[in-house]
Protein backbone atom coordinates (compact mmCIF):
# COMPACT_ATOMS: atom_id res chain seq x y z
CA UNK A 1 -9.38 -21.26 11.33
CA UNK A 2 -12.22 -21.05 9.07
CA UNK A 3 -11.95 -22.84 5.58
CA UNK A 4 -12.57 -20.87 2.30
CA UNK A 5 -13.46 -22.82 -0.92
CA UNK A 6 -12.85 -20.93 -4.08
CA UNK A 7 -12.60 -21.78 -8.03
CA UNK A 8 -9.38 -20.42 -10.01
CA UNK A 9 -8.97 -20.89 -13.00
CA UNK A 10 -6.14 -22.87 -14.39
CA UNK A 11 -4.17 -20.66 -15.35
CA UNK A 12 -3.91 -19.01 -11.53
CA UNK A 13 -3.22 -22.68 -10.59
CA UNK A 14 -0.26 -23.20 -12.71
CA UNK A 15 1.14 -20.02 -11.79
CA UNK A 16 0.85 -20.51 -8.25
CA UNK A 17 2.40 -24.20 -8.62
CA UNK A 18 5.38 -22.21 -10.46
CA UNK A 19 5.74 -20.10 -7.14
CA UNK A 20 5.09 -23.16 -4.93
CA UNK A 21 8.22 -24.54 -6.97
CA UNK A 22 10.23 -21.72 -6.80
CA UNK A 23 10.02 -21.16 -2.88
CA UNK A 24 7.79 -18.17 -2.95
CA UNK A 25 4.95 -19.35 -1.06
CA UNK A 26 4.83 -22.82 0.97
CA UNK A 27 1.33 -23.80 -0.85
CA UNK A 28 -1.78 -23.10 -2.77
CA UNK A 29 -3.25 -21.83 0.79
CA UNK A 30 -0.33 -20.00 1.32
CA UNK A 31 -0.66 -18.49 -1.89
CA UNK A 32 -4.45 -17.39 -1.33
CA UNK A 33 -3.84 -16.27 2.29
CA UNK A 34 -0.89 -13.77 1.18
CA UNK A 35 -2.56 -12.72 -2.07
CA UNK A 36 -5.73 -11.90 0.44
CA UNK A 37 -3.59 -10.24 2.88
CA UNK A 38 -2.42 -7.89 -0.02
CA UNK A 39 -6.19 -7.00 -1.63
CA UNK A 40 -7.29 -6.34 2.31
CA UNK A 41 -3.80 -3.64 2.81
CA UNK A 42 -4.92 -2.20 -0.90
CA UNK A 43 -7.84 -1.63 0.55
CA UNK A 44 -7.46 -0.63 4.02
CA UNK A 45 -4.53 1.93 2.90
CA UNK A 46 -7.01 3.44 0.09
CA UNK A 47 -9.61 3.86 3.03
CA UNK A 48 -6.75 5.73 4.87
CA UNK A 49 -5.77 8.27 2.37
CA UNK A 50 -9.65 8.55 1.41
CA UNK A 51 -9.96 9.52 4.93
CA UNK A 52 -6.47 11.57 4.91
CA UNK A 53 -7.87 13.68 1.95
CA UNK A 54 -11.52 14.43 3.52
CA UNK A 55 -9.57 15.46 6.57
CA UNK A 56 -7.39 18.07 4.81
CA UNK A 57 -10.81 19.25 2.37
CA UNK A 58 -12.32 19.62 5.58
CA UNK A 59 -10.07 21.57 7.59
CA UNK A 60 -7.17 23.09 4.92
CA UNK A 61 -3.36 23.98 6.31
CA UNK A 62 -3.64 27.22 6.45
CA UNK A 63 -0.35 29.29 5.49
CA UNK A 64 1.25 29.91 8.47
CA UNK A 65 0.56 25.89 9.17
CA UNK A 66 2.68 24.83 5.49
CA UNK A 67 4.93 28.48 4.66
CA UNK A 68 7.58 27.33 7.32
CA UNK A 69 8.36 24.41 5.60
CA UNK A 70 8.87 26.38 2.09
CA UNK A 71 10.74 28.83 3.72
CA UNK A 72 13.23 26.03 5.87
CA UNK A 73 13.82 24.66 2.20
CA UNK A 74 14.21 27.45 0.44
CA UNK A 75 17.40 28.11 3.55
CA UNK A 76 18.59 24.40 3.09
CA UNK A 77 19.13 25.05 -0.38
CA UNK A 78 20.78 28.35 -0.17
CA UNK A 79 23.10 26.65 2.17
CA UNK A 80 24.22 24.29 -0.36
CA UNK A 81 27.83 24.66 -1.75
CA UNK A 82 26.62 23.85 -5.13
């Protein structure tokens, strides 16, 4: 495992001692490694529907692909005693 050195300031540090004491994370590594883990999903899921998005500008649903799904919901509804 490779070693990362970083400065925080103190703030960050007394706020992750807070969560160290309060059993939300194990350590001040611990800390770092899950708040990495979270900026690298951000990321990766924004890459996603970036690439989700492109996909659907690039090739639209066409009507026949999407109007089935209005039209089921517009039956569920209907159905509904209310």
């Amino acid at each position: 495992m490779t070693q990362l050195v970083a400065r925080v300031d103190d703030e960050f540090i007394e706020a992750i001692d807070r969560l160290i004491e309060e059993g939300v994370v194990a350590s001040r590594s611990d800390a770092v490694r899950q708040g990495l883990e979270v900026l690298i999903d951000r990321a990766r899921r924004h890459r996603v529907g970036d690439a989700i998005v492109l996909g659907y500008q690039a090739s639209p649903q066409t009507e026949p692909e999407w109007g089935w799904s209005d039209d089921a919901t517009a039956r569920m509804i209907g159905e509904e005693p209310w």
